[in-house]
Protein backbone atom coordinates (compact mmCIF):
# COMPACT_ATOMS: atom_id res chain seq x y z
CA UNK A 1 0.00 0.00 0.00
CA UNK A 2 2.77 2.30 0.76
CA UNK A 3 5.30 1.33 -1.86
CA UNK A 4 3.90 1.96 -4.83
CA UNK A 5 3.08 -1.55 -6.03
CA UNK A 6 -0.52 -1.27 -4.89
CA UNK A 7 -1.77 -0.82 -8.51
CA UNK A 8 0.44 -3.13 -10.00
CA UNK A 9 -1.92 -5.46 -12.17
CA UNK A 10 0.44 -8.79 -13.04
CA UNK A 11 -1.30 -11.79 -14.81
CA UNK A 12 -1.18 -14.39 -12.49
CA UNK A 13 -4.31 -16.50 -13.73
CA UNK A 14 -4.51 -17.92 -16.85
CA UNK A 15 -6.33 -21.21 -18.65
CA UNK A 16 -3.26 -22.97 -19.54
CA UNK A 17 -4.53 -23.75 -23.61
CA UNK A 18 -5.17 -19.81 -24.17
CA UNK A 19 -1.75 -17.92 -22.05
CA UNK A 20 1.80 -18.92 -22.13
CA UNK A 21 4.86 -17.60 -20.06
CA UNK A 22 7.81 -15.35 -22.57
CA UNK A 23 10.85 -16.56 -21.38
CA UNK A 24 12.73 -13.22 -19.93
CA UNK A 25 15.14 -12.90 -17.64
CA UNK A 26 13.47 -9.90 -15.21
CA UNK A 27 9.98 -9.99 -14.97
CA UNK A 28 8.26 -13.22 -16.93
CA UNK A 29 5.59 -11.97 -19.09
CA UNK A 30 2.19 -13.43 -19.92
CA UNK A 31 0.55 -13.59 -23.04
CA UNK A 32 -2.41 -14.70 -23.32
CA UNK A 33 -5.04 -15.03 -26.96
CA UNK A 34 -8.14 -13.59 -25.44
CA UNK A 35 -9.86 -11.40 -23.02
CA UNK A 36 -7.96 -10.18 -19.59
CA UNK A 37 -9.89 -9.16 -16.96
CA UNK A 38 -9.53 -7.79 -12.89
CA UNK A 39 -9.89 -9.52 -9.93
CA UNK A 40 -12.21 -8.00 -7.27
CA UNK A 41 -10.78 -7.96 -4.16
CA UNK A 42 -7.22 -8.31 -4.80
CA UNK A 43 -5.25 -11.03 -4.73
CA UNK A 44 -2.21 -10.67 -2.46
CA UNK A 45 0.56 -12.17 -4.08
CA UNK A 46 3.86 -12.75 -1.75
CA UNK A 47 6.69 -13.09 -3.93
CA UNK A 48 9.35 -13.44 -1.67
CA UNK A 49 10.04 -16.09 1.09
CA UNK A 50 11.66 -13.11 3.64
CA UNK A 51 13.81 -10.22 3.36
CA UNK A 52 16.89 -11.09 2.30
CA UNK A 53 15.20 -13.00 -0.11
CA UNK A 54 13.78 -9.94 -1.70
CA UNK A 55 17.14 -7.68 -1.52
CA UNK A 56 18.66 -10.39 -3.82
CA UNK A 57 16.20 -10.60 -5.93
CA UNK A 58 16.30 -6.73 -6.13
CA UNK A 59 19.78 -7.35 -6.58
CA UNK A 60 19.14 -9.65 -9.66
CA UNK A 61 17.05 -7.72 -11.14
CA UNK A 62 18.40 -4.64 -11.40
CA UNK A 63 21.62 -5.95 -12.19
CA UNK A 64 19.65 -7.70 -15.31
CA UNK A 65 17.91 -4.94 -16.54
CA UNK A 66 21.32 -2.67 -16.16
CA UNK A 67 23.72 -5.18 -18.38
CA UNK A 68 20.65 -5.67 -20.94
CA UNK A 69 20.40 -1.75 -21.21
CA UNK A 70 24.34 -1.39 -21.03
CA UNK A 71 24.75 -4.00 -23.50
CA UNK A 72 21.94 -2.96 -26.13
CA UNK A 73 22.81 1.33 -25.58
CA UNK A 74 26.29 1.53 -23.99
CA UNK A 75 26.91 2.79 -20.34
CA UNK A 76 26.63 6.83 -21.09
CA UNK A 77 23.78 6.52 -22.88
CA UNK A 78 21.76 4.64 -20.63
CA UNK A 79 19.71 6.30 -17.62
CA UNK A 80 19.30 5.86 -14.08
CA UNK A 81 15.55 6.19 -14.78
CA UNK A 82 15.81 3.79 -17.66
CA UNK A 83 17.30 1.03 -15.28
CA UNK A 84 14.55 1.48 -12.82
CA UNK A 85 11.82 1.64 -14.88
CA UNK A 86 13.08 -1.97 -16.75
CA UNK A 87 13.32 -3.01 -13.05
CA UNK A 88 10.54 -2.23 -12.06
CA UNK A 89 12.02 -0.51 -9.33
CA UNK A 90 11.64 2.55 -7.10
CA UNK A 91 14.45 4.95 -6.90
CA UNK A 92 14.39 4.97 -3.20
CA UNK A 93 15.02 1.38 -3.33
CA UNK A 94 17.35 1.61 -6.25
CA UNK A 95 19.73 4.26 -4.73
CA UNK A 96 19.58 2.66 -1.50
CA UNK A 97 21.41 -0.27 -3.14
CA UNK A 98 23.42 1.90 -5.87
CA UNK A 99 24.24 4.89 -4.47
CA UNK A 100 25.55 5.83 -7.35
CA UNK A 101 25.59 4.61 -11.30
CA UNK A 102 29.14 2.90 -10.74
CA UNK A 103 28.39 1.02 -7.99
CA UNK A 104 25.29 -0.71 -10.17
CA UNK A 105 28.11 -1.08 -13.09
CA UNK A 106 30.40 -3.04 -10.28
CA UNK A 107 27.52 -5.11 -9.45
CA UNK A 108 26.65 -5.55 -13.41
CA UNK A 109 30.26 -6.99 -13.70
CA UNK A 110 30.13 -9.10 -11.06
CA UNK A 111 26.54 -10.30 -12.03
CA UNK A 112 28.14 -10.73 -15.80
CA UNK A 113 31.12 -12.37 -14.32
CA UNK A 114 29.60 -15.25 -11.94
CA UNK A 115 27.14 -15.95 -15.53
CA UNK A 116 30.13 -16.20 -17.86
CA UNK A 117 32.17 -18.35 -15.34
CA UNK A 118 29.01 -20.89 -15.01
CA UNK A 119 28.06 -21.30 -18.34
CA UNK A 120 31.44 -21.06 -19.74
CA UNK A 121 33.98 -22.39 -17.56
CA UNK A 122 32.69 -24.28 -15.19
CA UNK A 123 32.98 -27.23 -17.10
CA UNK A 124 31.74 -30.96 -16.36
CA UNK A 125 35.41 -32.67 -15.61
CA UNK A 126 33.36 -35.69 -16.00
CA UNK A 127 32.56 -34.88 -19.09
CA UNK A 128 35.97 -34.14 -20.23
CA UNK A 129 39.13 -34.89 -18.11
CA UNK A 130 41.87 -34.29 -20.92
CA UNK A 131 42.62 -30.54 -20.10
CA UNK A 132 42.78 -29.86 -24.22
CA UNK A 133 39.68 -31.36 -24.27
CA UNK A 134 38.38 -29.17 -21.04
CA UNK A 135 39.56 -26.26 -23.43
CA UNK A 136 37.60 -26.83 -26.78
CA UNK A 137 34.29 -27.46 -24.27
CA UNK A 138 34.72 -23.60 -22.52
CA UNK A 139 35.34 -22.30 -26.52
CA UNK A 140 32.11 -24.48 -27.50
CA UNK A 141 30.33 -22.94 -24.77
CA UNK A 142 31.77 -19.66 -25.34
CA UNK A 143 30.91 -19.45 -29.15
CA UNK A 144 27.42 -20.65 -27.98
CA UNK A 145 26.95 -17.74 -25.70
CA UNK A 146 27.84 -15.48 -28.02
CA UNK A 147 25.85 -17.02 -31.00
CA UNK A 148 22.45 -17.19 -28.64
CA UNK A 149 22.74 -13.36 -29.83
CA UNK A 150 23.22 -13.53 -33.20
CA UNK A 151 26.84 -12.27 -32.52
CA UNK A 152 25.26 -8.90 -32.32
CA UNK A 153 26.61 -7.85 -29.11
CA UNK A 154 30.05 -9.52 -28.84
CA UNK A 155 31.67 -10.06 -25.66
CA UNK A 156 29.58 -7.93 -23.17
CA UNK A 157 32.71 -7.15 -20.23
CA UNK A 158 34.48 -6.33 -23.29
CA UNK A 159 32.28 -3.88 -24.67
CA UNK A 160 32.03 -2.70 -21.41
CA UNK A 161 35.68 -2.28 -20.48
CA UNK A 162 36.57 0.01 -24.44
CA UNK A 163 33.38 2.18 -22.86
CA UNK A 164 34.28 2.90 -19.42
CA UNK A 165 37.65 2.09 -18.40
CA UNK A 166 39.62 4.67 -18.60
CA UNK A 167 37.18 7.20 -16.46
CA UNK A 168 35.97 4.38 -13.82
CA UNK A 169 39.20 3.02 -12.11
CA UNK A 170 37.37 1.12 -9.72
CA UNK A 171 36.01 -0.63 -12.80
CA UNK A 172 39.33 -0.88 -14.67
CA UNK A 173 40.35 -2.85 -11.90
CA UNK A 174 37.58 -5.16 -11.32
CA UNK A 175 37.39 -5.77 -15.10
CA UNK A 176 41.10 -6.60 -14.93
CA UNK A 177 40.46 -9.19 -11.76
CA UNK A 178 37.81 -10.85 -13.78
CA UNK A 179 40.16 -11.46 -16.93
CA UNK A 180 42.85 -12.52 -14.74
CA UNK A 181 40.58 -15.20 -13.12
CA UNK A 182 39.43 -16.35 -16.63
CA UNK A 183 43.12 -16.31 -17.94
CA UNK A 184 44.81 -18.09 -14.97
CA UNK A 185 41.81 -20.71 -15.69
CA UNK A 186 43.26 -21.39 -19.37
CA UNK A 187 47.07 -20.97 -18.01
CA UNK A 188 46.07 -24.08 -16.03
CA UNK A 189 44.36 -26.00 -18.72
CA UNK A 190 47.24 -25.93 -21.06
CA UNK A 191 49.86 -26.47 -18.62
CA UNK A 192 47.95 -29.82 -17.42
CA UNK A 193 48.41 -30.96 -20.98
């Protein structure tokens, strides 16, 4: 009631053979062939388990909506305002958690970071215990990351670090911590061989 999310109207009910769920990564969307209507009284909805539960979600989210903005505009030409509104976020909540537009870029590289390193290197060693072979699966999984975007938006921390480097330090170094990681990984793969 006091938040702002008292007139927030999500589909939640839906015959399954007329509505289907579009696969995004903040905020699901319904679509549905037909009529919509309004429930009368509402219907109160608790998303999250506790607190913490919620900050990290927050967290999540806003971190999404920030690398899909940063990635798609660039990191000057995207808003504060844009980032909360794709969060669906209030900006008391936002700047209590990003005080300031660099601290949500740390968190975007961290958020981009922990994704790359599961789906890329974080390899089954069942699946491949030669470390050459380790080495073609994280360049499999890397050219299938990139092609799940048509190769439109190359290597997102890269993109990142030509934009912003050289006037963020704090994200110079982070940047170069992340690339380290990653290239001590492959040091070690092809010194196992």
């Amino acid at each position: 009631r006091h938040c702002g999310w008292n007139k927030d109207y999500p589909l939640r009910l839906f015959r399954r053979d007329r509505g289907r769920y579009e696969n995004r990564e903040v905020h699901a969307a319904c679509r549905v062939d037909g009529r919509i209507g309004t429930l009368r009284p509402p219907l109160l909805h608790y998303t999250d388990r506790d607190l913490r539960n919620y900050f990290e979600k927050f967290d999540r989210y806003s971190s999404l909506a920030a690398a899909d903005l940063f990635r798609r505009q660039g990191y000057a030409q995207t808003g504060v305002n844009q980032i909360i509104q794709q969060a669906n976020a209030t900006s008391g909540s936002f700047y209590h958690f990003f005080p300031a537009k660099e601290d949500l870029l740390l968190a975007v590289i961290d958020h981009m970071s922990e994704t790359l390193q599961a789906e890329i290197f974080d390899v089954d060693e069942e699946a491949a215990s030669d470390p050459i072979d380790r080495l073609f699966l994280i360049l499999s999984a890397y050219r299938r990351h990139l092609s799940a975007n048509d190769f439109v938006f190359g290597s997102p921390l890269a993109s990142l670090a030509a934009e912003v480097s050289e006037n963020h330090p704090q994200v110079r170094a982070r940047l170069a911590e992340v690339v380290e990681e990653w290239t001590s990984q492959i040091e070690d793969l092809l010194s196992d061989a």
